[in-house]
PDB file of N, CA and C in Angstrom:
ATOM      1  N   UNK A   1     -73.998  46.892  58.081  1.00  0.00           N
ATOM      2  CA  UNK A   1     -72.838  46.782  58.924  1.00  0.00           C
ATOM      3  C   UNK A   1     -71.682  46.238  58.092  1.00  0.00           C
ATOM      4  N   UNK A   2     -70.724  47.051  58.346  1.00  0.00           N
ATOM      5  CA  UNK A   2     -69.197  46.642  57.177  1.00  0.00           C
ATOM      6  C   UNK A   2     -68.343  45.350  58.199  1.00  0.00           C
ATOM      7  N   UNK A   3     -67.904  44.469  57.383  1.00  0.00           N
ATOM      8  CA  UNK A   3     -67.262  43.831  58.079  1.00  0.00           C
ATOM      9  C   UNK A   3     -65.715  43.528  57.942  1.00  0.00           C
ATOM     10  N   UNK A   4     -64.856  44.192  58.857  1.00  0.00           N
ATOM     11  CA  UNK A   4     -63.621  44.441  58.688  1.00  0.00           C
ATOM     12  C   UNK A   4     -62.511  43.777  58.465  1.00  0.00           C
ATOM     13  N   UNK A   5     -63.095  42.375  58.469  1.00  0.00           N
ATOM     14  CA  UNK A   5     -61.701  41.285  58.741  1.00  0.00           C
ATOM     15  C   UNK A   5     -61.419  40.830  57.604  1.00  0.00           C
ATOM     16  N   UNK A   6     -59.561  40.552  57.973  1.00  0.00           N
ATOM     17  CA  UNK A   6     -58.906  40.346  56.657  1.00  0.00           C
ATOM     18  C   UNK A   6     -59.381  38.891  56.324  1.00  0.00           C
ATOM     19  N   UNK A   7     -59.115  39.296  54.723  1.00  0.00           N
ATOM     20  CA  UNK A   7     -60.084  38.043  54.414  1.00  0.00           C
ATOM     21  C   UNK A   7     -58.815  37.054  54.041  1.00  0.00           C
ATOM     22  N   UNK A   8     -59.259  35.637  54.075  1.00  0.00           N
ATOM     23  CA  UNK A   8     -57.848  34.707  54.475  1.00  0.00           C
ATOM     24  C   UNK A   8     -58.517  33.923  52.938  1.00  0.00           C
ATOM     25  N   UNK A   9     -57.198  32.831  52.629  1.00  0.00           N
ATOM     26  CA  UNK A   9     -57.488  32.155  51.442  1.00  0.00           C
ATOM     27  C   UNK A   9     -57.103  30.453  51.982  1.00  0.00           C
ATOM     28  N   UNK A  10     -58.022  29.747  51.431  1.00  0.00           N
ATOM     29  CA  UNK A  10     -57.562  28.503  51.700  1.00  0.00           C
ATOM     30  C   UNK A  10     -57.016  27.457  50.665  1.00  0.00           C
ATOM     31  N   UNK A  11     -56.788  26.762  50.795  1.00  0.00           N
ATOM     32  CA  UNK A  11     -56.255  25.516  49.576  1.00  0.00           C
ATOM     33  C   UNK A  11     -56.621  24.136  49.893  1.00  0.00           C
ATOM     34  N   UNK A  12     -56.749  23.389  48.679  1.00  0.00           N
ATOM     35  CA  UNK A  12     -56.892  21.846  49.319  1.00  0.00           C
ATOM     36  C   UNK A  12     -56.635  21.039  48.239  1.00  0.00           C
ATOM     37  N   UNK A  13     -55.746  19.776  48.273  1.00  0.00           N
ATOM     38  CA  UNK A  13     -54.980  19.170  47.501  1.00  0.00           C
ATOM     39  C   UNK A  13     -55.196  17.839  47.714  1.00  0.00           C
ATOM     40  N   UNK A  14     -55.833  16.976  46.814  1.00  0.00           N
ATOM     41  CA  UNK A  14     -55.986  15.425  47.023  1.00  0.00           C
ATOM     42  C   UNK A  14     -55.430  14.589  45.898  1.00  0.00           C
ATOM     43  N   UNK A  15     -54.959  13.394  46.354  1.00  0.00           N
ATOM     44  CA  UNK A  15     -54.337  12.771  44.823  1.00  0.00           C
ATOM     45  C   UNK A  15     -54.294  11.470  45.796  1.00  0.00           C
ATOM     46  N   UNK A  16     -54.421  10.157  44.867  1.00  0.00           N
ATOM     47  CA  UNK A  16     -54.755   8.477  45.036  1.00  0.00           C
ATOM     48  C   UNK A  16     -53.213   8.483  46.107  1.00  0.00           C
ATOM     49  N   UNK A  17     -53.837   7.643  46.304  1.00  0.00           N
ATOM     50  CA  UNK A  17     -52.338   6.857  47.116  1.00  0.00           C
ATOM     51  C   UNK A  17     -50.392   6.772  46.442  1.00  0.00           C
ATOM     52  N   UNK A  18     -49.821   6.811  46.906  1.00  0.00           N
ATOM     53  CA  UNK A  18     -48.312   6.820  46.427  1.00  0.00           C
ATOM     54  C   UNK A  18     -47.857   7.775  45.724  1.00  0.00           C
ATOM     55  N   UNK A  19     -48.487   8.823  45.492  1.00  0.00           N
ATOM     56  CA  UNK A  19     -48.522  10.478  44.525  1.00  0.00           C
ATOM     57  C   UNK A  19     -47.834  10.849  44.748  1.00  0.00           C
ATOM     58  N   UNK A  20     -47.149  11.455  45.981  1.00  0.00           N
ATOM     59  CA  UNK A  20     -46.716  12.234  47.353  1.00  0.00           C
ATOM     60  C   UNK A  20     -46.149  13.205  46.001  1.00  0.00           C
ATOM     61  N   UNK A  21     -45.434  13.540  45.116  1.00  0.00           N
ATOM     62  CA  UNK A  21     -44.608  14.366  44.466  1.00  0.00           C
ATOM     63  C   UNK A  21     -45.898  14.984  43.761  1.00  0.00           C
ATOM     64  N   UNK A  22     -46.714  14.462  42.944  1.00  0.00           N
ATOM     65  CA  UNK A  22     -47.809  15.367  42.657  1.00  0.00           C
ATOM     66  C   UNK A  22     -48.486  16.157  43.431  1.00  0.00           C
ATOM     67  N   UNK A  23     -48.620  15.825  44.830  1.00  0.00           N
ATOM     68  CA  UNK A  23     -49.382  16.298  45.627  1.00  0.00           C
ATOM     69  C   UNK A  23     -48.329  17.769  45.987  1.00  0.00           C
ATOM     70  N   UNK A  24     -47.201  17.971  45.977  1.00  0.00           N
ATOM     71  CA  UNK A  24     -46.531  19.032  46.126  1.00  0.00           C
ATOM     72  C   UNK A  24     -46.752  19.927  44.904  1.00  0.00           C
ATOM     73  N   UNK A  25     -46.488  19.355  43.350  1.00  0.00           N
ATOM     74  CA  UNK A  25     -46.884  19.677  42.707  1.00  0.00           C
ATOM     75  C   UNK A  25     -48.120  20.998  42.450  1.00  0.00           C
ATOM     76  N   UNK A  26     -49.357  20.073  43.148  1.00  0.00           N
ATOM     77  CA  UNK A  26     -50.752  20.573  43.006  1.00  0.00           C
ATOM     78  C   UNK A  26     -50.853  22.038  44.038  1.00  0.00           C
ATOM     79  N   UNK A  27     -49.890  21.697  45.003  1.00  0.00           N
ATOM     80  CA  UNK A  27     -50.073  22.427  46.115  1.00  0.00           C
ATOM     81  C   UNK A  27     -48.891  23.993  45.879  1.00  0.00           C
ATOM     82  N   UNK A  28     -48.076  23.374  44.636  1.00  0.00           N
ATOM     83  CA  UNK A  28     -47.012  24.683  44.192  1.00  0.00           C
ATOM     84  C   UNK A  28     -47.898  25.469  43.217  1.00  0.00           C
ATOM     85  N   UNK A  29     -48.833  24.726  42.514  1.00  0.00           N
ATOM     86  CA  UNK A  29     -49.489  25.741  41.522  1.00  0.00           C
ATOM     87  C   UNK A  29     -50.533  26.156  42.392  1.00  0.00           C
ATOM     88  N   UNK A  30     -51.241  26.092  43.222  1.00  0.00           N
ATOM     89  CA  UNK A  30     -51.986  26.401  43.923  1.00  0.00           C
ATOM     90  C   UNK A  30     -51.457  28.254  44.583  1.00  0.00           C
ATOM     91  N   UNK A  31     -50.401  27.428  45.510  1.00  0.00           N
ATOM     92  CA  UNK A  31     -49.536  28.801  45.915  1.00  0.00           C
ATOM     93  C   UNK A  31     -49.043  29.862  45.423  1.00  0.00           C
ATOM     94  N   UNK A  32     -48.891  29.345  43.774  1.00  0.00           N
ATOM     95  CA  UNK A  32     -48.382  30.286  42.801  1.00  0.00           C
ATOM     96  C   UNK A  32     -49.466  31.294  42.513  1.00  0.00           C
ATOM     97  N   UNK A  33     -50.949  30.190  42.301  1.00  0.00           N
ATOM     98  CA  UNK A  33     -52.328  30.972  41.269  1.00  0.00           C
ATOM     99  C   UNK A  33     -52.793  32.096  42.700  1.00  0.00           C
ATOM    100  N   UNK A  34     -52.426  32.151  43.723  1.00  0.00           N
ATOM    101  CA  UNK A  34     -53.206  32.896  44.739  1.00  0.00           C
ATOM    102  C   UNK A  34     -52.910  34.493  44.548  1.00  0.00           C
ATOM    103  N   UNK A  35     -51.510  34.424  44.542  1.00  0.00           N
ATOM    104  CA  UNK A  35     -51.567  35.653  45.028  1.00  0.00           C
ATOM    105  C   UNK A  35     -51.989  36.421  43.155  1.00  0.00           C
ATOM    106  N   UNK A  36     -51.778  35.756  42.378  1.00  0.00           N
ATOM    107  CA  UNK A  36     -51.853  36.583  41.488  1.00  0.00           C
ATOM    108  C   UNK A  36     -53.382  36.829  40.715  1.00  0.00           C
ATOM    109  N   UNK A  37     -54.133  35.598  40.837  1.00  0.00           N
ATOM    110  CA  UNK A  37     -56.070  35.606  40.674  1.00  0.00           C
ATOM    111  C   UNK A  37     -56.716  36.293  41.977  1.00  0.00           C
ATOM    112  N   UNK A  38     -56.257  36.050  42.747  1.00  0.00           N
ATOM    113  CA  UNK A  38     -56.804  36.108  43.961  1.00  0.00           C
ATOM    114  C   UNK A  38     -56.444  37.728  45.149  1.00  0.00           C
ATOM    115  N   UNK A  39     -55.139  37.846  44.435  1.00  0.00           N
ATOM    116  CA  UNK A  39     -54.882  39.293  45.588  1.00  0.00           C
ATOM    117  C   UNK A  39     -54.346  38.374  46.974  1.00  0.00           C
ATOM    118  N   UNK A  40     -54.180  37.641  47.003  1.00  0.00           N
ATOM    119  CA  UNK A  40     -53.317  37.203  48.895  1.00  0.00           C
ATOM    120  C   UNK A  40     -52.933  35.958  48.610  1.00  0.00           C
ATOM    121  N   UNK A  41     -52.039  35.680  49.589  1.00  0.00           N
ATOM    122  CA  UNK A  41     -51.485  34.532  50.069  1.00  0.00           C
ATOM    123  C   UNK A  41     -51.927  33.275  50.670  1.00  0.00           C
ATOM    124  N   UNK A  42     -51.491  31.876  50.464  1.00  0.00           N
ATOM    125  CA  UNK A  42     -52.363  30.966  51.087  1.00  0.00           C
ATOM    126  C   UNK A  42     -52.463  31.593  52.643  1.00  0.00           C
ATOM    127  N   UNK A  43     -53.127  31.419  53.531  1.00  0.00           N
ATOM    128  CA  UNK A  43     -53.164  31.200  54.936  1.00  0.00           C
ATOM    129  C   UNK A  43     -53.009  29.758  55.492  1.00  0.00           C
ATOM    130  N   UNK A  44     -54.441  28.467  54.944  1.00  0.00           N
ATOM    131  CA  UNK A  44     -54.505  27.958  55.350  1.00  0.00           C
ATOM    132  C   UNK A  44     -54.468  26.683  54.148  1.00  0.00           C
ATOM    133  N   UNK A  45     -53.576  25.445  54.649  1.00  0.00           N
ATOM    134  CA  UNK A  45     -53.427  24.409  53.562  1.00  0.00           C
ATOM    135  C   UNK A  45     -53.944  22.971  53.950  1.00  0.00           C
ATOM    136  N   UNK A  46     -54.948  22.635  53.258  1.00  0.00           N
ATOM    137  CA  UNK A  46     -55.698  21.352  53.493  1.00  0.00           C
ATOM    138  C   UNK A  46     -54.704  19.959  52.245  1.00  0.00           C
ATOM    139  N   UNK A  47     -54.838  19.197  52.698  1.00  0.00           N
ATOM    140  CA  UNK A  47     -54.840  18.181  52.044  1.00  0.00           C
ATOM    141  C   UNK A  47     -55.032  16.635  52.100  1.00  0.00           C
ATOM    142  N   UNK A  48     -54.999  15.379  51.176  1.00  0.00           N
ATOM    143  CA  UNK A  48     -55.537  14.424  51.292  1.00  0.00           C
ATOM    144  C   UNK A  48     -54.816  13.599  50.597  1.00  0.00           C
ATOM    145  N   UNK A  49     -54.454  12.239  50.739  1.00  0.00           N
ATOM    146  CA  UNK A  49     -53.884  11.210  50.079  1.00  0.00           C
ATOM    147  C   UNK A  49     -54.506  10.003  50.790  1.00  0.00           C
ATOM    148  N   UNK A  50     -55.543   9.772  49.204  1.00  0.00           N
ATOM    149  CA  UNK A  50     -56.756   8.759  49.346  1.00  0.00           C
ATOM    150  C   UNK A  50     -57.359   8.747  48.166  1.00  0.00           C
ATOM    151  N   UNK A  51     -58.557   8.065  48.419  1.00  0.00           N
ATOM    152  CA  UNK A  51     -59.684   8.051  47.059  1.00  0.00           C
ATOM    153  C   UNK A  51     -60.237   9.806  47.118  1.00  0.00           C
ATOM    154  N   UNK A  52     -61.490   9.896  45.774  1.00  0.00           N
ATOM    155  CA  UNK A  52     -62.452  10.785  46.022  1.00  0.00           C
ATOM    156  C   UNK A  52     -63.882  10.941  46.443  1.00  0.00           C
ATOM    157  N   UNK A  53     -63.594   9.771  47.648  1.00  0.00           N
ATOM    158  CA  UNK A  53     -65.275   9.257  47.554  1.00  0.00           C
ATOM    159  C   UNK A  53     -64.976  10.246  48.648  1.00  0.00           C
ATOM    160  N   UNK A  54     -66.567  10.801  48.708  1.00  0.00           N
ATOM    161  CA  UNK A  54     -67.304  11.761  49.678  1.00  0.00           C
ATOM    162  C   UNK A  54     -66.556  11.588  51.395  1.00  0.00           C
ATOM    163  N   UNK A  55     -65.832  12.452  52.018  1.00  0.00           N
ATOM    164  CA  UNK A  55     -65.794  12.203  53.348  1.00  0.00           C
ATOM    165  C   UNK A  55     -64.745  11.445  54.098  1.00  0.00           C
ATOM    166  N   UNK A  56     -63.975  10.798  52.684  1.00  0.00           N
ATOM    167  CA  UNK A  56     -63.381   9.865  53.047  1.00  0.00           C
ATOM    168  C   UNK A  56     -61.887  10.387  53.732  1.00  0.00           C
ATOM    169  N   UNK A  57     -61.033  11.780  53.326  1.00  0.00           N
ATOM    170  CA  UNK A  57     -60.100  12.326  53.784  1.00  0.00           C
ATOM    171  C   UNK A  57     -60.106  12.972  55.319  1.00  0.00           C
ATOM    172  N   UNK A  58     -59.288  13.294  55.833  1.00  0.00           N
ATOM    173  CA  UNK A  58     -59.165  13.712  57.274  1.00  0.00           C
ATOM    174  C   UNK A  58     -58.996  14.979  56.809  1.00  0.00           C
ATOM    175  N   UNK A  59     -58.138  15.691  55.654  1.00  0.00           N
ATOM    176  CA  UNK A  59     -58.407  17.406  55.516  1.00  0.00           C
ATOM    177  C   UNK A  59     -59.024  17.625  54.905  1.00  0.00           C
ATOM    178  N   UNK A  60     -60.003  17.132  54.330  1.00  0.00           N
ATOM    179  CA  UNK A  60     -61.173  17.739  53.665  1.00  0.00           C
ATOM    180  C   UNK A  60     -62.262  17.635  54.765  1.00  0.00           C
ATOM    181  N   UNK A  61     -62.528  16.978  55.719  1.00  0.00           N
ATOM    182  CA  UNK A  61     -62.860  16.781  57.317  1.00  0.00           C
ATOM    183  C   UNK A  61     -62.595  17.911  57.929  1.00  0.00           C
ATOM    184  N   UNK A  62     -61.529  18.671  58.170  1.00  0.00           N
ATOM    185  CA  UNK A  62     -60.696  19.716  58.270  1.00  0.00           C
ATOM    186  C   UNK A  62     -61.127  20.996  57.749  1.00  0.00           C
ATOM    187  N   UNK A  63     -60.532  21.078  56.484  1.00  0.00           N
ATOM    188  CA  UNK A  63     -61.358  22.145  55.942  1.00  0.00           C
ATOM    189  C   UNK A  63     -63.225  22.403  56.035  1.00  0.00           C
ATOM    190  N   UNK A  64     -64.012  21.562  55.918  1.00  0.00           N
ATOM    191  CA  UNK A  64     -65.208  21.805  55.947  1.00  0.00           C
ATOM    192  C   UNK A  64     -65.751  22.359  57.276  1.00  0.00           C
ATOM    193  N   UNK A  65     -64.663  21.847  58.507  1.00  0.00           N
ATOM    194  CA  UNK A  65     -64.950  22.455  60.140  1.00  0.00           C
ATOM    195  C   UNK A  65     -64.544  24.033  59.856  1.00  0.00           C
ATOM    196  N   UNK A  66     -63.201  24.207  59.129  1.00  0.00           N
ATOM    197  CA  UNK A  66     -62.918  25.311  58.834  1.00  0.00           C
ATOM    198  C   UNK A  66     -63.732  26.148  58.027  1.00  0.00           C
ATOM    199  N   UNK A  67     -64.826  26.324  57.710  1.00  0.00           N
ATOM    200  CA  UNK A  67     -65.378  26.810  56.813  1.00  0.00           C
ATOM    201  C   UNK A  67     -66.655  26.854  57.540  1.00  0.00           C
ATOM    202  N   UNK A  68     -66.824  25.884  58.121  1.00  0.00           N
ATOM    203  CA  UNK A  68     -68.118  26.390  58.887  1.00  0.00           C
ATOM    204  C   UNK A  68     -68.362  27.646  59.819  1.00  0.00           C
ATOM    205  N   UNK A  69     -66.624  27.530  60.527  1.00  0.00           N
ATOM    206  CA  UNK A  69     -66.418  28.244  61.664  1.00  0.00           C
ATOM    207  C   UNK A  69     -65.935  29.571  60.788  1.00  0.00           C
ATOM    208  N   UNK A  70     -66.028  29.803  59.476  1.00  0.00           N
ATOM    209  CA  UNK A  70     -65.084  30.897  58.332  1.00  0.00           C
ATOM    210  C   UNK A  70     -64.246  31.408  58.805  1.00  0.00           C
ATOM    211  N   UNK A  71     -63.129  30.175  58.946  1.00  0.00           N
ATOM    212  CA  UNK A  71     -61.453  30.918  58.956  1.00  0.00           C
ATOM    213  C   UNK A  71     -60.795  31.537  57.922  1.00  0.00           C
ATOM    214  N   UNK A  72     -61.706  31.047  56.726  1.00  0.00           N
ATOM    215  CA  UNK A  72     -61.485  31.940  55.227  1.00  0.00           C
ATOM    216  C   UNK A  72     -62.330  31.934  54.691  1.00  0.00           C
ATOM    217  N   UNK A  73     -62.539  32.502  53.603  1.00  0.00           N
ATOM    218  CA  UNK A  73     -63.871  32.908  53.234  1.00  0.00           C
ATOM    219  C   UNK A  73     -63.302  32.581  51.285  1.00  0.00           C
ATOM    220  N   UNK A  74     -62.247  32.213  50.768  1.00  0.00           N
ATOM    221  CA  UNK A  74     -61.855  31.782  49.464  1.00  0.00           C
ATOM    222  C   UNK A  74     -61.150  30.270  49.581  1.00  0.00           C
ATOM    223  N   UNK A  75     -61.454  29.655  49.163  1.00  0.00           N
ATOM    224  CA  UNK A  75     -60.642  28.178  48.898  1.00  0.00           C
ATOM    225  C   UNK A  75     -60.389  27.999  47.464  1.00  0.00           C
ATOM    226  N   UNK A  76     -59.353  27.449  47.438  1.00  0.00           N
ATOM    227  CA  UNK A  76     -58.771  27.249  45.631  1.00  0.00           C
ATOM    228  C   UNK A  76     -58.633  25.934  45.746  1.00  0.00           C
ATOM    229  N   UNK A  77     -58.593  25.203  44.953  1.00  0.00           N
ATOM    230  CA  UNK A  77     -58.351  24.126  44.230  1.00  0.00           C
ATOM    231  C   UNK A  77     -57.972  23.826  42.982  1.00  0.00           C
ATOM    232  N   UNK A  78     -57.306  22.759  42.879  1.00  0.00           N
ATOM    233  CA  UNK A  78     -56.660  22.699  41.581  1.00  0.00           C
ATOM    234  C   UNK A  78     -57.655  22.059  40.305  1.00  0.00           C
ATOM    235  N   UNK A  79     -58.766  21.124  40.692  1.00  0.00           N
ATOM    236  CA  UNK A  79     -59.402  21.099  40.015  1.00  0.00           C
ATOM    237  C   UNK A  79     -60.563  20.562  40.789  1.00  0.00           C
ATOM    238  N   UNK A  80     -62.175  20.739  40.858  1.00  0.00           N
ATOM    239  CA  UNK A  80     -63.234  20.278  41.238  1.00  0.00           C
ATOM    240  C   UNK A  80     -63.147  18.768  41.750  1.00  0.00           C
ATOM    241  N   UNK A  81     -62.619  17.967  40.518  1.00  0.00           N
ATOM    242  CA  UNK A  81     -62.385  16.504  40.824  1.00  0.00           C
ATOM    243  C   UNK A  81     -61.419  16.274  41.576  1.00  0.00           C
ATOM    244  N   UNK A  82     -60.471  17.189  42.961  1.00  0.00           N
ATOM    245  CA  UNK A  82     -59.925  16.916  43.856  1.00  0.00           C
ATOM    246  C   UNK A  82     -60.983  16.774  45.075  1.00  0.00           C
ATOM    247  N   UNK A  83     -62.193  17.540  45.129  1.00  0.00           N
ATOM    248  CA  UNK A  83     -62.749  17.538  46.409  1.00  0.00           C
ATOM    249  C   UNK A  83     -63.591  15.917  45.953  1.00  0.00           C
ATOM    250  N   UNK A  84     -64.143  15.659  45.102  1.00  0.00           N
ATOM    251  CA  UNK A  84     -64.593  14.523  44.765  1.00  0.00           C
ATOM    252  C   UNK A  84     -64.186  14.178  43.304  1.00  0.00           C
ATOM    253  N   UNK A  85     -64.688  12.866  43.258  1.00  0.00           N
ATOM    254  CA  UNK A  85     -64.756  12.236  41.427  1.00  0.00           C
ATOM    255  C   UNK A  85     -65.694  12.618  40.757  1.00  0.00           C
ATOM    256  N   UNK A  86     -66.848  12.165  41.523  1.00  0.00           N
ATOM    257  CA  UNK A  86     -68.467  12.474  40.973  1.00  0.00           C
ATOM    258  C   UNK A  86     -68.437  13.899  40.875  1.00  0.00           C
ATOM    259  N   UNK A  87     -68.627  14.402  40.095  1.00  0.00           N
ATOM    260  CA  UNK A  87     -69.196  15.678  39.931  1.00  0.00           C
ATOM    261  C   UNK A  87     -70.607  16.452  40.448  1.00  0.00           C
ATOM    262  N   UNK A  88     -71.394  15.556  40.612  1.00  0.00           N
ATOM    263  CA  UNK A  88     -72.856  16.182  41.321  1.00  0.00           C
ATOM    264  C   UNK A  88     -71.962  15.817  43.123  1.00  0.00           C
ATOM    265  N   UNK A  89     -71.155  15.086  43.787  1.00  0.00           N
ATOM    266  CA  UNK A  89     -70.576  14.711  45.098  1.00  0.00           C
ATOM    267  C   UNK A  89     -69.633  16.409  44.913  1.00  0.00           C
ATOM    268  N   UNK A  90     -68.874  16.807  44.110  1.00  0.00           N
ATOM    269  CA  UNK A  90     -67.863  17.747  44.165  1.00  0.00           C
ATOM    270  C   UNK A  90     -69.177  19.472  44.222  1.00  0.00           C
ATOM    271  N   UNK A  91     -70.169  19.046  43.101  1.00  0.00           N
ATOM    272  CA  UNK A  91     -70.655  20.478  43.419  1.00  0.00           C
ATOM    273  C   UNK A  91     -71.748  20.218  44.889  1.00  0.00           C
ATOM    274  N   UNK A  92     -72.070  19.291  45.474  1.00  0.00           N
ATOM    275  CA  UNK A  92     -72.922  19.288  47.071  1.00  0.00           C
ATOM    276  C   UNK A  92     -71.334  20.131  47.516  1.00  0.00           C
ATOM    277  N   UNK A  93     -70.620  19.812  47.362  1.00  0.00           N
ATOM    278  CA  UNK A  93     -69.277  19.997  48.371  1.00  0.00           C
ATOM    279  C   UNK A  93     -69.011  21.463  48.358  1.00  0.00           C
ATOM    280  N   UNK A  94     -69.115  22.153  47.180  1.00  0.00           N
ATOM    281  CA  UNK A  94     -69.069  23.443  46.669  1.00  0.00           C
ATOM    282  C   UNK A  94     -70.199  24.306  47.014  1.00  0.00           C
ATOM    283  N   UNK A  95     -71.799  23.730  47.020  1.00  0.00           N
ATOM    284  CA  UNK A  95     -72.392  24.297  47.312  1.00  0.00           C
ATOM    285  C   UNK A  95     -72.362  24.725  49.069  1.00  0.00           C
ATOM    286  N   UNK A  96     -72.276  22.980  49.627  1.00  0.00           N
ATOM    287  CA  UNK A  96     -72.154  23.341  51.378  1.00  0.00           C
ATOM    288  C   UNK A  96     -70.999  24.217  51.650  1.00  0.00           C
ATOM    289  N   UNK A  97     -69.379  24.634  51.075  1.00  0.00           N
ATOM    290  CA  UNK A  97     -68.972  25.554  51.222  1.00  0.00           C
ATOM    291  C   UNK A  97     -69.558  26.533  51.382  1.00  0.00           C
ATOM    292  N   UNK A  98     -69.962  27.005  49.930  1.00  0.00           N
ATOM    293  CA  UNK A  98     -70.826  28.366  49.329  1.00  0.00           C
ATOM    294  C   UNK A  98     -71.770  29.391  50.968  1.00  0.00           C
ATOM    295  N   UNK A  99     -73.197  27.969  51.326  1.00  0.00           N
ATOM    296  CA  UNK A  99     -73.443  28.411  52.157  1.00  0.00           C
ATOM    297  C   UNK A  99     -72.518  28.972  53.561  1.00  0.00           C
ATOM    298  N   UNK A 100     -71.290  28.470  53.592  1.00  0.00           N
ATOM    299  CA  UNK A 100     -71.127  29.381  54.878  1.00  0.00           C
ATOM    300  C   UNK A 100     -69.744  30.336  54.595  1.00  0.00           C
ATOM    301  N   UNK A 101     -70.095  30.729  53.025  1.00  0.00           N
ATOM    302  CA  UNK A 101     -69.799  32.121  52.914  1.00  0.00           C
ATOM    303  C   UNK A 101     -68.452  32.462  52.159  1.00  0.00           C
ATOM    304  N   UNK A 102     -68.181  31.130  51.792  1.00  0.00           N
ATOM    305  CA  UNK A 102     -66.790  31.105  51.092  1.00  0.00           C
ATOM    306  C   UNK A 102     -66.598  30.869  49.694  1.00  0.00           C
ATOM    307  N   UNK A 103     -65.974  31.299  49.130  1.00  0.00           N
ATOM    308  CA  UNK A 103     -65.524  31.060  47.921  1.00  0.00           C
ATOM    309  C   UNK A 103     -65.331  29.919  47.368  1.00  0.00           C
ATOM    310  N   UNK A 104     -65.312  29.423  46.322  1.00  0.00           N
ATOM    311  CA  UNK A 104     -64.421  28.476  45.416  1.00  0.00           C
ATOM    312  C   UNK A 104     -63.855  28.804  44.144  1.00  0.00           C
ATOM    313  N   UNK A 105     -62.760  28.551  44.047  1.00  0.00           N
ATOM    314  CA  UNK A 105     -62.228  29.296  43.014  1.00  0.00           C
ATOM    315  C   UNK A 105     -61.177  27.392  42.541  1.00  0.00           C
ATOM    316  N   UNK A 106     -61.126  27.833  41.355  1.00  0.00           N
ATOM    317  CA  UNK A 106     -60.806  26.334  40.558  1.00  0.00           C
ATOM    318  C   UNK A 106     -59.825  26.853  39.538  1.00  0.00           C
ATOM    319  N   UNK A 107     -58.286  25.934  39.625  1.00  0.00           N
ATOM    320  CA  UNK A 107     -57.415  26.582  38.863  1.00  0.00           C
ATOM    321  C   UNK A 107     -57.409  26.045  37.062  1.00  0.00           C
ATOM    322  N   UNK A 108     -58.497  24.796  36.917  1.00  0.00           N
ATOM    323  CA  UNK A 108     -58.717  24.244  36.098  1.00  0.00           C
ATOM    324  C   UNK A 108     -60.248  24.371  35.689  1.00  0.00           C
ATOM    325  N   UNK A 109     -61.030  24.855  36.075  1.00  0.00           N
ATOM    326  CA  UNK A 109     -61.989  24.441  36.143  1.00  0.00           C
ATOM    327  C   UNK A 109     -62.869  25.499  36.477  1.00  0.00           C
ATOM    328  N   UNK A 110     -64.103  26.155  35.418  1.00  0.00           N
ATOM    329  CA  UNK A 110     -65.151  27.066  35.543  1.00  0.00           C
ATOM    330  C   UNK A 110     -66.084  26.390  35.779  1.00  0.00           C
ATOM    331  N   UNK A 111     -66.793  26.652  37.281  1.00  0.00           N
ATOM    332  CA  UNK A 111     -67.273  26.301  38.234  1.00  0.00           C
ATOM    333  C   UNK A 111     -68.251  27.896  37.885  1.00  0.00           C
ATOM    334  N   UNK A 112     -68.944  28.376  37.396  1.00  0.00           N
ATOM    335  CA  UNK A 112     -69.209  29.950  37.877  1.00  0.00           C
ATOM    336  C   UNK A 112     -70.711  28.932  37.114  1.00  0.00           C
ATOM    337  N   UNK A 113     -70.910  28.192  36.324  1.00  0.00           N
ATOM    338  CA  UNK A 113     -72.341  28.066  36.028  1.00  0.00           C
ATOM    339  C   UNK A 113     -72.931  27.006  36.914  1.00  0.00           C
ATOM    340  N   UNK A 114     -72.126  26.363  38.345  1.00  0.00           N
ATOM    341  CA  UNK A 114     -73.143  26.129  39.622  1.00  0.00           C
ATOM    342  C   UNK A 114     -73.945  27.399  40.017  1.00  0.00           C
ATOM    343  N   UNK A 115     -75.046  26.862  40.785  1.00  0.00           N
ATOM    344  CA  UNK A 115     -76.012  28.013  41.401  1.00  0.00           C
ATOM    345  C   UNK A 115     -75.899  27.982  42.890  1.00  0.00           C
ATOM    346  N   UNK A 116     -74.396  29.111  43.230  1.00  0.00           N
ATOM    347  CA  UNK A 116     -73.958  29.491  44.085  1.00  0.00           C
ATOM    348  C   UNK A 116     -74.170  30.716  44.727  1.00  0.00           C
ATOM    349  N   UNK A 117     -74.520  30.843  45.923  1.00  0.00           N
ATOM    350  CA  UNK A 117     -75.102  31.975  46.351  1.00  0.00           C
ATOM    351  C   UNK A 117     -73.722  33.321  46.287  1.00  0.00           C
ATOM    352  N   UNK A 118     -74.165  34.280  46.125  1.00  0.00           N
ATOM    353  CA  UNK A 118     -73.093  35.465  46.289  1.00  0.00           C
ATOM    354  C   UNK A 118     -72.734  36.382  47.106  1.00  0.00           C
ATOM    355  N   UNK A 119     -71.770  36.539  47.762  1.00  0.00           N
ATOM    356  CA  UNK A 119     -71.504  37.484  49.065  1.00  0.00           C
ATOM    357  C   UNK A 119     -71.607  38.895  48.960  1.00  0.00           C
TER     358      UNK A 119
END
């Protein structure tokens, strides 16, 4: 069975406290790398101003509801160590994406030797 729906792209942008100008920053190269790696436009834009401990943001809270429910099926990021610090915390995060069917794509960062399932 083919499945017809346009496929949407997401983003998500975290940086420590008092950033606020980086965080536009992260979120302009983001917007820039889509349409041209990726073939489309953001749809949907997550972000966070906080630490990187696990759970701790309200749009990364956000996005993960979004992803369960697959309002997009690609998320970009600017680098792995935005969804977490820890790196084994950032790839659980990548993998629980993965399972419900979405992408990760990293504008810094080759992520392709996690063992991510393929659509």
């Amino acid at each position: 069975m083919s499945n017809n729906r346009q496929k949407s792209v997401a983003a998500y942008c975290r940086i420590g406290h008092g950033d606020g100008f980086a965080l536009t920053q992260q979120m302009s190269t983001l917007l820039a790398f889509a349409p041209k790696h990726i073939g489309q436009e953001i749809s949907f834009k997550y972000s966070d101003i906080c630490s990187g401990r696990p759970n701790r943001g309200s749009g990364l809270h956000e996005l993960m509801v979004a992803a369960r429910h697959r309002q997009f099926d690609t998320l970009i990021v600017y680098s792995v160590t935005r969804l977490a610090r820890d790196p084994s915390q950032g790839r659980n995060i990548i993998t629980k994406i993965a399972r419900y069917g979405v992408r990760v794509v990293s504008v810094l960062d080759d992520i392709s030797t996690l063992m991510l399932p393929t659509n």
